[in-house]
C-alpha atoms as a PDB file:
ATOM      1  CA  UNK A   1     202.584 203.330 206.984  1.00  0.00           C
ATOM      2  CA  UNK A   2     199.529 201.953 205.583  1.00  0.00           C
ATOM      3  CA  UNK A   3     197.625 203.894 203.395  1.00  0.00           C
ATOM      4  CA  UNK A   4     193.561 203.346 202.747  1.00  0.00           C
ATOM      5  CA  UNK A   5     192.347 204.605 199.337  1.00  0.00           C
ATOM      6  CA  UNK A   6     188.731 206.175 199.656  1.00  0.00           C
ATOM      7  CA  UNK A   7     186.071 205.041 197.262  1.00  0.00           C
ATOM      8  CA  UNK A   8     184.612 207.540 195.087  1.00  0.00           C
ATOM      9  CA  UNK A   9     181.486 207.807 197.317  1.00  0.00           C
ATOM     10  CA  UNK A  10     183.824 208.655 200.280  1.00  0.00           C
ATOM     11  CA  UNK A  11     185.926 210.961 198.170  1.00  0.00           C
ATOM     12  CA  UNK A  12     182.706 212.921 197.566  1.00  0.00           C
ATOM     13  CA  UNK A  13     181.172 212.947 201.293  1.00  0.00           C
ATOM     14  CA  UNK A  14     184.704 213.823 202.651  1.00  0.00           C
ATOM     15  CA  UNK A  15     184.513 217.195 199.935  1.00  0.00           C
ATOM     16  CA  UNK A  16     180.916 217.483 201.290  1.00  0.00           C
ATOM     17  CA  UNK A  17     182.032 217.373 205.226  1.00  0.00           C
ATOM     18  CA  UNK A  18     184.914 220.072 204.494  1.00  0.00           C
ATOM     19  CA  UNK A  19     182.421 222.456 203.190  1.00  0.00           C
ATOM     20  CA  UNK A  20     183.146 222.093 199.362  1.00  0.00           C
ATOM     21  CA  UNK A  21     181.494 223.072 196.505  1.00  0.00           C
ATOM     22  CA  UNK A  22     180.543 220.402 194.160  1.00  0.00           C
ATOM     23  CA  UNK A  23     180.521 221.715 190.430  1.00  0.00           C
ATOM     24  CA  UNK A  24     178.669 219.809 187.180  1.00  0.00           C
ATOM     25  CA  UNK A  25     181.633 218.091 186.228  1.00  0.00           C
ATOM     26  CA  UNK A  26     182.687 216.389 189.600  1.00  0.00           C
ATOM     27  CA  UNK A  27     181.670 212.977 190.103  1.00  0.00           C
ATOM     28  CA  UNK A  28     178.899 212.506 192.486  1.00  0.00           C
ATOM     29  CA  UNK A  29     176.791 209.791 193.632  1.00  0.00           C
ATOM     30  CA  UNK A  30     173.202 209.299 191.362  1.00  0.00           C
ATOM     31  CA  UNK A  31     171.032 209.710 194.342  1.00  0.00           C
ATOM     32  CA  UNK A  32     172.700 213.103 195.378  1.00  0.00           C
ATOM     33  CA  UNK A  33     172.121 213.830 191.748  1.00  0.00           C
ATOM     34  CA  UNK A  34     168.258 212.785 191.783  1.00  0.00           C
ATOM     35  CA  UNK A  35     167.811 214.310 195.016  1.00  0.00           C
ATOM     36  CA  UNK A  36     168.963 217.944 193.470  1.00  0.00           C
ATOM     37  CA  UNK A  37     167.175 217.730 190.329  1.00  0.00           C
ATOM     38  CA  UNK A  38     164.003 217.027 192.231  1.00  0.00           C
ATOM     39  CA  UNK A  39     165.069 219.415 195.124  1.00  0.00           C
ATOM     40  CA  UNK A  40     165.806 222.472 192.401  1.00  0.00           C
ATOM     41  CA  UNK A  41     163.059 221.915 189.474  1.00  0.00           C
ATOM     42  CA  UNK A  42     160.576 221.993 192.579  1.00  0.00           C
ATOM     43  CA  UNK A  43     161.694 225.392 193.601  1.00  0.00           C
ATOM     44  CA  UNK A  44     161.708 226.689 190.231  1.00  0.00           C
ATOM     45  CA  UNK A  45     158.002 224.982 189.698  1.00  0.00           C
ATOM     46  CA  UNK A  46     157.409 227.105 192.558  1.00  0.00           C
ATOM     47  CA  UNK A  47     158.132 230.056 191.670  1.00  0.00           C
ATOM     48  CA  UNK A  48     156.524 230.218 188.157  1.00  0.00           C
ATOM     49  CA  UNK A  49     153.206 229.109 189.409  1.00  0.00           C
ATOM     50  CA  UNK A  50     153.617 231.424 192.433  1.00  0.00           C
ATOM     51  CA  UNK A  51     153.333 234.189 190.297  1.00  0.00           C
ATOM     52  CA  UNK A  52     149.981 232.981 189.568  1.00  0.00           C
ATOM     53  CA  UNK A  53     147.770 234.303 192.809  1.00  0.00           C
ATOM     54  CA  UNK A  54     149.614 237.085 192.686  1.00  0.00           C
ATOM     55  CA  UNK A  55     148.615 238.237 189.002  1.00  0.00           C
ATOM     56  CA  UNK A  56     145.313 237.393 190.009  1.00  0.00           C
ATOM     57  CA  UNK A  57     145.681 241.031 191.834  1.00  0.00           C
ATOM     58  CA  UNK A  58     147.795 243.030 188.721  1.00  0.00           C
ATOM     59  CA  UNK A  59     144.479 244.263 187.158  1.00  0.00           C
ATOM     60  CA  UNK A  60     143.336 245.195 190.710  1.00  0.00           C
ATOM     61  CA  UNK A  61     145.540 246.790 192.390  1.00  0.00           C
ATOM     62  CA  UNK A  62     144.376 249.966 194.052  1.00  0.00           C
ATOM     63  CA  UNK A  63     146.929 252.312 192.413  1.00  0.00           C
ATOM     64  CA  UNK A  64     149.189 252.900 190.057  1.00  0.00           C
ATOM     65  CA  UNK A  65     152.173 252.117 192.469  1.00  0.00           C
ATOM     66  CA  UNK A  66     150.499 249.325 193.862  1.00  0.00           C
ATOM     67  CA  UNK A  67     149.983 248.054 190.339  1.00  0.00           C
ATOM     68  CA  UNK A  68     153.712 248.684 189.104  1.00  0.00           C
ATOM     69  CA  UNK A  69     155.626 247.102 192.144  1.00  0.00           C
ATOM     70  CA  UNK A  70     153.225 244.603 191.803  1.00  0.00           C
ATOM     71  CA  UNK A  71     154.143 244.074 187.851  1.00  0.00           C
ATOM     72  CA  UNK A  72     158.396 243.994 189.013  1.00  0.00           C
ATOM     73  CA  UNK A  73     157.814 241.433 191.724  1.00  0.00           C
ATOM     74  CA  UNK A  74     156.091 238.902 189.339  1.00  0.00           C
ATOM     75  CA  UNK A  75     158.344 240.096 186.525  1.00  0.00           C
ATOM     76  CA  UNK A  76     161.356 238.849 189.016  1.00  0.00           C
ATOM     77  CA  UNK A  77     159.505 235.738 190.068  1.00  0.00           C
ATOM     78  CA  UNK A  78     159.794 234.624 186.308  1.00  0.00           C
ATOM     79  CA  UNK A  79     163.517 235.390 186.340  1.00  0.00           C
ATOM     80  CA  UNK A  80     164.084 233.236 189.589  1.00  0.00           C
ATOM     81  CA  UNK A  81     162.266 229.946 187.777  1.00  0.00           C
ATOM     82  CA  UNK A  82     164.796 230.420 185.017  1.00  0.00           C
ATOM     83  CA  UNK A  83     167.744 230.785 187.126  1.00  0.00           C
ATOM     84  CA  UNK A  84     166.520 227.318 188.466  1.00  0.00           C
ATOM     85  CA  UNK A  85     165.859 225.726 185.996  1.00  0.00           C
ATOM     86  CA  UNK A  86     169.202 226.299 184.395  1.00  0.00           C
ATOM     87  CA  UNK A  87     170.883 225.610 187.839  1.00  0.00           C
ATOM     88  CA  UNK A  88     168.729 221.779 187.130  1.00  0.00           C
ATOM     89  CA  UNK A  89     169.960 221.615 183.756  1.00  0.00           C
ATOM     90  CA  UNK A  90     173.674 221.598 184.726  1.00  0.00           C
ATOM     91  CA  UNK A  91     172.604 218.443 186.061  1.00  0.00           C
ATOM     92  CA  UNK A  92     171.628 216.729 183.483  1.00  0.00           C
ATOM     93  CA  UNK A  93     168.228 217.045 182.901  1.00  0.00           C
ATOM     94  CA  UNK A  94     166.466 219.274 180.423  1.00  0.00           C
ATOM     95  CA  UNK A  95     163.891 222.515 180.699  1.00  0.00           C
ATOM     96  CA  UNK A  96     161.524 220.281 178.642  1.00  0.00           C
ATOM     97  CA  UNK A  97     161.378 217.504 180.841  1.00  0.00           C
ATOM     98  CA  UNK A  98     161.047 219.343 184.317  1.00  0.00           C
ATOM     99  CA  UNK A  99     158.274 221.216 182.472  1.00  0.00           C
ATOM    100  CA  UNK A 100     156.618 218.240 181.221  1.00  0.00           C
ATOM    101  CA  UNK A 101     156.659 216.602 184.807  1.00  0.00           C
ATOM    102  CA  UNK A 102     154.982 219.627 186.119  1.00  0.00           C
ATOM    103  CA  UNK A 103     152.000 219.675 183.795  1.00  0.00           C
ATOM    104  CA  UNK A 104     151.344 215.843 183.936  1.00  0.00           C
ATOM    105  CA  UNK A 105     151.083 216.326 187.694  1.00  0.00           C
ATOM    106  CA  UNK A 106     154.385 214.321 188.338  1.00  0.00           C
ATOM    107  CA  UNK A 107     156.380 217.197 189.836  1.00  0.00           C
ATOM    108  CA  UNK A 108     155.830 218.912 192.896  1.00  0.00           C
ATOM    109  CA  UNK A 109     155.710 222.770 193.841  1.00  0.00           C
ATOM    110  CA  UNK A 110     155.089 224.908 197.022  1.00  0.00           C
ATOM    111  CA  UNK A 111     151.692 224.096 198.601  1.00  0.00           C
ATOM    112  CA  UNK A 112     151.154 227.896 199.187  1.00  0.00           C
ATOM    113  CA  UNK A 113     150.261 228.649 195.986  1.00  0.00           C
ATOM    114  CA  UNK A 114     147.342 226.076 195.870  1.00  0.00           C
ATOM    115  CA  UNK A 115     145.407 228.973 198.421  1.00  0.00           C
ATOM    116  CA  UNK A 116     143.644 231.639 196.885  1.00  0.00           C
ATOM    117  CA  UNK A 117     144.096 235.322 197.278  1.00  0.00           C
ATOM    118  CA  UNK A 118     141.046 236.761 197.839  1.00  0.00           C
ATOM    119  CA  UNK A 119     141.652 240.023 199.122  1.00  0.00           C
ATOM    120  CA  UNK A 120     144.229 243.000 198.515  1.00  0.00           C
ATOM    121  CA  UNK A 121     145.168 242.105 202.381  1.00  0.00           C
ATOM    122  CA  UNK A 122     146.303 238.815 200.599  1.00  0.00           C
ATOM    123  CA  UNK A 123     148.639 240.131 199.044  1.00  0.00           C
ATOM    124  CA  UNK A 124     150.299 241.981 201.447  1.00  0.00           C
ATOM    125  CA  UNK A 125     150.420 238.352 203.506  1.00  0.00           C
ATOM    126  CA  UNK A 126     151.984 236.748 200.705  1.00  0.00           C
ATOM    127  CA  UNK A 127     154.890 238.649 200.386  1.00  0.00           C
ATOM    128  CA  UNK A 128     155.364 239.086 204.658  1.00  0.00           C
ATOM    129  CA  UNK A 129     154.559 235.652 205.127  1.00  0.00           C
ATOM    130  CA  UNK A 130     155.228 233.170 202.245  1.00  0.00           C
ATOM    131  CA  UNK A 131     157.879 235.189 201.301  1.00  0.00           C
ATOM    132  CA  UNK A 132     159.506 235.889 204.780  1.00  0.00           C
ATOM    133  CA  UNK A 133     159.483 232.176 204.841  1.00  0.00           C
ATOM    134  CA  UNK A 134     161.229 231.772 201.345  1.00  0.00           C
ATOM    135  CA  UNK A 135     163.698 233.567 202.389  1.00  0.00           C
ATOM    136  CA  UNK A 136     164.123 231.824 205.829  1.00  0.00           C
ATOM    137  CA  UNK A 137     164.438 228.577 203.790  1.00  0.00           C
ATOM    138  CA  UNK A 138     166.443 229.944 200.548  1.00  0.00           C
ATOM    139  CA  UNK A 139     169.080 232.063 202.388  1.00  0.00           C
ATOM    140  CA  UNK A 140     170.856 228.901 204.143  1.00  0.00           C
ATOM    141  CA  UNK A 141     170.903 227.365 200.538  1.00  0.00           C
ATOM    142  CA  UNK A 142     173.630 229.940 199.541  1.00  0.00           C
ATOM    143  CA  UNK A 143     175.723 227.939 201.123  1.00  0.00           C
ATOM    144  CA  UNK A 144     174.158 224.543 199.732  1.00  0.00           C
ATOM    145  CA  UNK A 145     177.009 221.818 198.716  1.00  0.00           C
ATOM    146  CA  UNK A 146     175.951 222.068 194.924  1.00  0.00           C
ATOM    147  CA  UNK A 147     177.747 225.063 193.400  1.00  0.00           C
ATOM    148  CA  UNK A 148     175.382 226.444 190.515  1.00  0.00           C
ATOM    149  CA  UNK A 149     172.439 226.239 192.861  1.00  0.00           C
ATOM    150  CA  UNK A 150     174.610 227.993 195.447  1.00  0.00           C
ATOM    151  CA  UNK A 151     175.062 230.694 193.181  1.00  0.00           C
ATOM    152  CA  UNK A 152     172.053 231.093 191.983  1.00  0.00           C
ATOM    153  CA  UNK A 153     170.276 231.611 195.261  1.00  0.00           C
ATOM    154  CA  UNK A 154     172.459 234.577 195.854  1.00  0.00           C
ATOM    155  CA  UNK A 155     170.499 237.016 193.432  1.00  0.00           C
ATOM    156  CA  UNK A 156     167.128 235.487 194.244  1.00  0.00           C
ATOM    157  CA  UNK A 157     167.499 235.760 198.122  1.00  0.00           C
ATOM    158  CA  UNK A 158     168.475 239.824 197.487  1.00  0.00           C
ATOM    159  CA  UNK A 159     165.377 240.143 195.654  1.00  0.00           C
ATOM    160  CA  UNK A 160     162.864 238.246 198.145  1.00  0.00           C
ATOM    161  CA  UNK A 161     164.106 240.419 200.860  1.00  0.00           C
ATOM    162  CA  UNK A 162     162.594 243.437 199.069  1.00  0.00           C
ATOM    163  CA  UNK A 163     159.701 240.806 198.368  1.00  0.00           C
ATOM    164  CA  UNK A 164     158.795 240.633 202.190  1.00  0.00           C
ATOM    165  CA  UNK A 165     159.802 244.568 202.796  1.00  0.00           C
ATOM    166  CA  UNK A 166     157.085 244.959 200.500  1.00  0.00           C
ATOM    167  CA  UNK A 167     154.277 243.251 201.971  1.00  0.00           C
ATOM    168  CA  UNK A 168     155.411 243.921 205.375  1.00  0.00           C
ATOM    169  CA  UNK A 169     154.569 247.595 204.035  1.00  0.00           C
ATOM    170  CA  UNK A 170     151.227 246.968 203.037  1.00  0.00           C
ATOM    171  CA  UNK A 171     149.942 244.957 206.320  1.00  0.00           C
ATOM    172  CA  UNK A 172     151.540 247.973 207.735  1.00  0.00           C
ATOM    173  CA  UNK A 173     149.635 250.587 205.469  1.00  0.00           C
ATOM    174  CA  UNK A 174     146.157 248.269 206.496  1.00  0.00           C
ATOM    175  CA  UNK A 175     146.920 248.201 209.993  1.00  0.00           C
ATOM    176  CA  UNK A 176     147.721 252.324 210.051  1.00  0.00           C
ATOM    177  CA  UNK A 177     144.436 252.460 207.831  1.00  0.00           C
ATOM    178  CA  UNK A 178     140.461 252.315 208.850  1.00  0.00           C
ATOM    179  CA  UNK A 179     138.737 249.263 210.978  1.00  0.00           C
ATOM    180  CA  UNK A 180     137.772 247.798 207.917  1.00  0.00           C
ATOM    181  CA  UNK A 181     141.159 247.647 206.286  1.00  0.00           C
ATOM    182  CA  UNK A 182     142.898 246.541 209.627  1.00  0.00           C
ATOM    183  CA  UNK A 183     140.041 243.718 209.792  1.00  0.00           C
ATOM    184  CA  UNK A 184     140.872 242.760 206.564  1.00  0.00           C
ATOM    185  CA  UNK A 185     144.406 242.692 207.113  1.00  0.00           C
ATOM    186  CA  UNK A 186     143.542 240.068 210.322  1.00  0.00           C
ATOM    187  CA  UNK A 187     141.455 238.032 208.165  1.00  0.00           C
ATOM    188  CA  UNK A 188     144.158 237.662 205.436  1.00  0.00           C
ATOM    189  CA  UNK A 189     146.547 236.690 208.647  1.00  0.00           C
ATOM    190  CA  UNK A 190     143.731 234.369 209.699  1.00  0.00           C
ATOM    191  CA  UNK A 191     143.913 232.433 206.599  1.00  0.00           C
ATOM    192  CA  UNK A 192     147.714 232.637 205.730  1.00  0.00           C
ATOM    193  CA  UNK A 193     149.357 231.844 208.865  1.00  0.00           C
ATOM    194  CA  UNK A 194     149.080 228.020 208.549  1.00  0.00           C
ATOM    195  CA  UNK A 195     148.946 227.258 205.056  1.00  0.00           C
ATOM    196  CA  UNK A 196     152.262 229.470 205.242  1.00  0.00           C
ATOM    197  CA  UNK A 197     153.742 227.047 208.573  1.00  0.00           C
ATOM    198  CA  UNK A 198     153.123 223.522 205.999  1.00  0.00           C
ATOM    199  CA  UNK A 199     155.369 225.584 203.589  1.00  0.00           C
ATOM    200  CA  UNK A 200     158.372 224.151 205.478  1.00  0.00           C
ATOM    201  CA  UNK A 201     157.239 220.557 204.453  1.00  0.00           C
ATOM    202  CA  UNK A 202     156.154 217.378 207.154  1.00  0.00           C
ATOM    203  CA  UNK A 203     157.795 217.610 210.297  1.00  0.00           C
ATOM    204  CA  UNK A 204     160.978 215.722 210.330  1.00  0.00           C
ATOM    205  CA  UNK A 205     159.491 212.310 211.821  1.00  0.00           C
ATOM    206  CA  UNK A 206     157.628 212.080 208.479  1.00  0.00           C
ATOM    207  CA  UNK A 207     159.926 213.839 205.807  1.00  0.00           C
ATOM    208  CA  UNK A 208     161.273 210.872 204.058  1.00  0.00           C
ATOM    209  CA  UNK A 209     164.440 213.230 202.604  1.00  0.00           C
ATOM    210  CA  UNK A 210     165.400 215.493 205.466  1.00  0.00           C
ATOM    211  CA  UNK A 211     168.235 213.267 206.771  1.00  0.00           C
ATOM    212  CA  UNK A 212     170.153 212.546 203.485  1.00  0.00           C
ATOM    213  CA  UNK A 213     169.629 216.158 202.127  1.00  0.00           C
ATOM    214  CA  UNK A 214     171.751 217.315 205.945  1.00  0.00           C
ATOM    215  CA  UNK A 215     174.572 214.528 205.368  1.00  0.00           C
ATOM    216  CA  UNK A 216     174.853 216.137 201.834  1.00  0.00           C
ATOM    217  CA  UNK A 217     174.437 219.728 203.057  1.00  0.00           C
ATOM    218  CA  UNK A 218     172.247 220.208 200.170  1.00  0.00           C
ATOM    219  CA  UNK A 219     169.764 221.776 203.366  1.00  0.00           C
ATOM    220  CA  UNK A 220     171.620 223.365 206.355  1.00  0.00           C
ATOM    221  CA  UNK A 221     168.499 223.303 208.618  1.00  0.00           C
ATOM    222  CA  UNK A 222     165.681 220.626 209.033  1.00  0.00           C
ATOM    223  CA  UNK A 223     161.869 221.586 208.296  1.00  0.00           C
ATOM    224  CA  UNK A 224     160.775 221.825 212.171  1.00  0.00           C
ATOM    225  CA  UNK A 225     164.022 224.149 213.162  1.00  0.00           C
ATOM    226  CA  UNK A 226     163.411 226.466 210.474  1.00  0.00           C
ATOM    227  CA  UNK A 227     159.464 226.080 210.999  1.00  0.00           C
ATOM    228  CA  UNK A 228     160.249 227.160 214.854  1.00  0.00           C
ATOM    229  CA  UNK A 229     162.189 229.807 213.054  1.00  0.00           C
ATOM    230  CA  UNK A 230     160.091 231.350 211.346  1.00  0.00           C
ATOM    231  CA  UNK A 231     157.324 232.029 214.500  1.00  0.00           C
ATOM    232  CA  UNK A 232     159.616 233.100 216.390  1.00  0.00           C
ATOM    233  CA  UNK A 233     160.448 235.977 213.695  1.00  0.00           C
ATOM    234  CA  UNK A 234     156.795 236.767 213.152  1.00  0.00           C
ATOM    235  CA  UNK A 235     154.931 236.806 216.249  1.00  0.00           C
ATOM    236  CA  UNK A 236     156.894 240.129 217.262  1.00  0.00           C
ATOM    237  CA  UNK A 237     155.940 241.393 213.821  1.00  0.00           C
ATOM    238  CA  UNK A 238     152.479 240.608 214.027  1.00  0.00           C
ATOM    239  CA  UNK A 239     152.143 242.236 217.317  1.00  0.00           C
ATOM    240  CA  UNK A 240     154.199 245.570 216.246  1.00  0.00           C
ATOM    241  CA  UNK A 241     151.495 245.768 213.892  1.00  0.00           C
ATOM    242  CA  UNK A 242     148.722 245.206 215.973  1.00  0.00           C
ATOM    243  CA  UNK A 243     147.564 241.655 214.725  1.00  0.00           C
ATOM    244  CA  UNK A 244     146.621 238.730 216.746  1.00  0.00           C
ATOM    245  CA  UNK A 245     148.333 235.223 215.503  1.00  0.00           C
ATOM    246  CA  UNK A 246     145.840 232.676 214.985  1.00  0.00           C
ATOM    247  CA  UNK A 247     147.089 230.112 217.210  1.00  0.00           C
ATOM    248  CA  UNK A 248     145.387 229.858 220.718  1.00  0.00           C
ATOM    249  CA  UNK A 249     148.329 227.811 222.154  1.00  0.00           C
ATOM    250  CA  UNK A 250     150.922 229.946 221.116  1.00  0.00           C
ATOM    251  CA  UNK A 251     152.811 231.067 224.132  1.00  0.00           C
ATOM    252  CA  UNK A 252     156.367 232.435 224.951  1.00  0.00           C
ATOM    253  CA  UNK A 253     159.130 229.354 226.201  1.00  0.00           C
ATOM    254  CA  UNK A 254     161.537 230.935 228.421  1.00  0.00           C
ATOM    255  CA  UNK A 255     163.082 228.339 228.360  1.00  0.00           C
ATOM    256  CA  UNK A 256     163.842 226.982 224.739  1.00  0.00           C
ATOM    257  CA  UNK A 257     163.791 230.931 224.552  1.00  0.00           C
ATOM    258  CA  UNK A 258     160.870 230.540 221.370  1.00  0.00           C
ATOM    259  CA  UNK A 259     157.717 230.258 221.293  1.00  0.00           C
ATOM    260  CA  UNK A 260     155.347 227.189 221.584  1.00  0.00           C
ATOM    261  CA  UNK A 261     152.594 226.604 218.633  1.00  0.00           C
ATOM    262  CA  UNK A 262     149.976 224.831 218.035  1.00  0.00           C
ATOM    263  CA  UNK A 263     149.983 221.729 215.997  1.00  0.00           C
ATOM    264  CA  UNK A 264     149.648 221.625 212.140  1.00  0.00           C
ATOM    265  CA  UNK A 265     146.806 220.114 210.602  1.00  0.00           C
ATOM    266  CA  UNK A 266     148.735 217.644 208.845  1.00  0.00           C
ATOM    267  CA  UNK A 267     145.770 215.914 207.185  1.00  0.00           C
ATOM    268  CA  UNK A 268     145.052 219.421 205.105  1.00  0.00           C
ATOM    269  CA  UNK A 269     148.849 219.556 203.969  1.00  0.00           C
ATOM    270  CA  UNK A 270     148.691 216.244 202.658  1.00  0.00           C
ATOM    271  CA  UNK A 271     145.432 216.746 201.012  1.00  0.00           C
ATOM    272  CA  UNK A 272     146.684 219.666 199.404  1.00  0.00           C
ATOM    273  CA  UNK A 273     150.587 217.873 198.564  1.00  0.00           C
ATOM    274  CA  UNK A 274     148.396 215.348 196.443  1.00  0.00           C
ATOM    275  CA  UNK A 275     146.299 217.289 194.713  1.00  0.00           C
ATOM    276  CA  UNK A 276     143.173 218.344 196.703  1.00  0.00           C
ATOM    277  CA  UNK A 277     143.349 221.477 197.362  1.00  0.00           C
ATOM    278  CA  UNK A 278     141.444 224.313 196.601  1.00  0.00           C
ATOM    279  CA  UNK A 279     143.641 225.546 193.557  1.00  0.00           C
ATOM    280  CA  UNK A 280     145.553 222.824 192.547  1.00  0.00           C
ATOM    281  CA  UNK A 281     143.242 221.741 189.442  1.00  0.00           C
ATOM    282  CA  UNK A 282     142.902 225.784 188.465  1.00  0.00           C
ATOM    283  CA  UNK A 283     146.896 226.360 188.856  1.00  0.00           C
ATOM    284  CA  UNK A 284     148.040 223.310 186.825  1.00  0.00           C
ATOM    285  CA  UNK A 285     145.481 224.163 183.790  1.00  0.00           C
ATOM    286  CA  UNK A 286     146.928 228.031 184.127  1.00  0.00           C
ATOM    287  CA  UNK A 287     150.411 226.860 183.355  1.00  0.00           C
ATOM    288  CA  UNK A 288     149.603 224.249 180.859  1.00  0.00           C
ATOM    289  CA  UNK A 289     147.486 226.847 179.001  1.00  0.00           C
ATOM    290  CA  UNK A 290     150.170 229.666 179.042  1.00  0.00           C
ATOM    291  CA  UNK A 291     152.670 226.925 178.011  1.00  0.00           C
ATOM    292  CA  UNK A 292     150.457 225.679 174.682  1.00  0.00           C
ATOM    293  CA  UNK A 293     149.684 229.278 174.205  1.00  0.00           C
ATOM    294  CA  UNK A 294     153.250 230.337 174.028  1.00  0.00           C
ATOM    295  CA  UNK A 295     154.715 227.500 171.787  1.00  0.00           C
ATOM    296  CA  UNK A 296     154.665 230.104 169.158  1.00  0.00           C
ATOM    297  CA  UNK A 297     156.636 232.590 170.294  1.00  0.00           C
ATOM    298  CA  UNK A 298     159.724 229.429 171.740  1.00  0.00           C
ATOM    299  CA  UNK A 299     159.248 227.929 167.892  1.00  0.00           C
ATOM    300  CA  UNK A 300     159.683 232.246 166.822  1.00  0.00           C
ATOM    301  CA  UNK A 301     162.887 232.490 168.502  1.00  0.00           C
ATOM    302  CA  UNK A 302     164.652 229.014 167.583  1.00  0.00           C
ATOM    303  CA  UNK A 303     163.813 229.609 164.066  1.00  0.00           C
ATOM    304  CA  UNK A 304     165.552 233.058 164.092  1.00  0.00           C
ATOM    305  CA  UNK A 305     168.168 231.451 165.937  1.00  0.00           C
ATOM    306  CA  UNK A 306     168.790 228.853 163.437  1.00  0.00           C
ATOM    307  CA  UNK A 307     168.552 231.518 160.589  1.00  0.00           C
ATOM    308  CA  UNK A 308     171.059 234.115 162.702  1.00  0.00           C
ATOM    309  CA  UNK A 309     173.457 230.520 162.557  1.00  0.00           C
ATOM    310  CA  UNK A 310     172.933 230.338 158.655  1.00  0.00           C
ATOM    311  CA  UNK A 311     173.976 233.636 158.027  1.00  0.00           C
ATOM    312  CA  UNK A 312     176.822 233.571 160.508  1.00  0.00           C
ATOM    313  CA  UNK A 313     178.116 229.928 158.884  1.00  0.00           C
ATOM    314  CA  UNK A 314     177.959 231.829 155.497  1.00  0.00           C
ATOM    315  CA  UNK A 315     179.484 234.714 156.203  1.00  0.00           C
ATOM    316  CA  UNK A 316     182.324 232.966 157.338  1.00  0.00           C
ATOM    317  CA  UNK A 317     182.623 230.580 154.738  1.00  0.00           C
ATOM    318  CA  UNK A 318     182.745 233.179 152.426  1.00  0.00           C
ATOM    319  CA  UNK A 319     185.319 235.343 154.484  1.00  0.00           C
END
């Protein structure tokens, strides 16, 4: 019987459609390899200058609790950038160079973060809404094809769920508060809701890398499935806590069993995806600042790494 040998390319998609891991050292095709490293340095972008509105509220905070959870969610924002970015590196790339690309302006992040937070309210939306829809997008990439992305999503999809818990509690604390602080809690929804839908990226008609990112199960569910998603997990919330979604046309589908929603301005996304938004300019200089400001203390610790080395390679050349 007649045999056909696969080409590499097939080899790979055929350990793709059986729901394989692919690891580093497998051979995979360049694109697939681009695709990630763009896919993953983006989410780690994300999440370092997402901690940025929300320190804007450490100093603030109106207690001591407030001010301490607020310190550990920021503190494990940090630690999910650095699981990405070494997740990237196993690609190929290096920590400089994804770094570099995001403070020329090159590399992408999250449009969310280029909002600001301008009330404690804010912050209570960020973590029930931005991060409710993190974690709608993140936990179906624990299953991803690529195995040290995978694996790193594990730890930081545990952690956003106590993320959203948390500002869930404070909309809740607003709401259960005095007219002013449940007004201010539907002004923060007012201005989060659809800045927080765009977060899902350009509806699939328009998203240039939704199709190839499926075939390669690098994303298990397009941008307007998990977009439809998301409102239909949030308009119950909203209403349990008394809050009226800012969508006129938003009505129950028996149907489709979801809801229907009005349409996203897709000219503000865009304007903010290039560059025009309201924060981009201040968020970019924030990182580029704390990155010049800190080459001291990255030049501190390679040069005690390199003398810890010396002393190690003497000792045992001496042993």
């Amino acid at each position: 019987m007649e045999t056909l040998e696969l080409t590499q390319e097939e080899q790979f998609q055929a350990r793709i459609d059986a729901d394989m891991r692919i690891e580093p050292k497998d051979w995979m095709p360049d694109a697939y390899r681009k695709t990630l490293i763009r896919q993953i340095s983006q989410h780690a972008h994300s999440e370092l200058v997402g901690m940025l509105p929300e320190g804007n509220w450490i100093t603030r905070a109106p207690s001591l609790k407030r001010k301490s959870i607020l310190l550990a969610k920021v503190q494990d924002e940090a630690g999910h950038g650095l699981y990405l970015y070494s997740a990237a590196e196993t690609l190929g790339t290096s920590r400089d160079q994804m770094l570099a690309d995001l403070h020329s302006g090159k590399a992408k992040y999250s449009s969310i973060f280029n909002y600001p937070t301008l009330s404690w309210a804010d912050m209570g939306c960020v973590g029930w809404l931005v991060d409710g829809a993190a974690i709608l997008n993140q936990v179906p990439l624990c299953r991803t094809s690529y195995g040290p992305y995978a694996r790193a999503m594990v730890r930081v999809c545990k952690e956003e769920s106590f993320h959203q818990r948390q500002g869930f509690e404070i909309m809740q604390t607003l709401c259960e508060g005095s007219p002013e602080q449940k007004a201010m809690a539907q002004e923060g929804l007012n201005r989060w809701w659809w800045p927080t839908l765009m977060m899902f990226g350009p509806k699939d008609s328009e998203s240039p890398n939704t199709a190839q990112s499926m075939n390669w199960r690098i994303k298990r569910f397009t941008n307007d499935e998990l977009r439809q998603k998301f409102v239909d997990m949030m308009v119950p919330q909203a209403e349990f806590l008394g809050l009226t979604v800012p969508d006129p046309n938003l009505k129950w589908n028996e149907a489709k069993q979801g809801y229907d929603f009005g349409d996203v301005d897709w000219e503000e996304f865009w304007n903010v995806v290039k560059g025009n938004g309201m924060c981009n300019k201040e968020r970019l200089q924030a990182r580029v600042q704390a990155h010049e400001e800190g080459a001291w203390v990255r030049e501190a610790a390679l040069a005690h790494a390199e003398k810890r080395q010396q002393r190690e390679a003497a000792k045992a050349a001496a042993a």
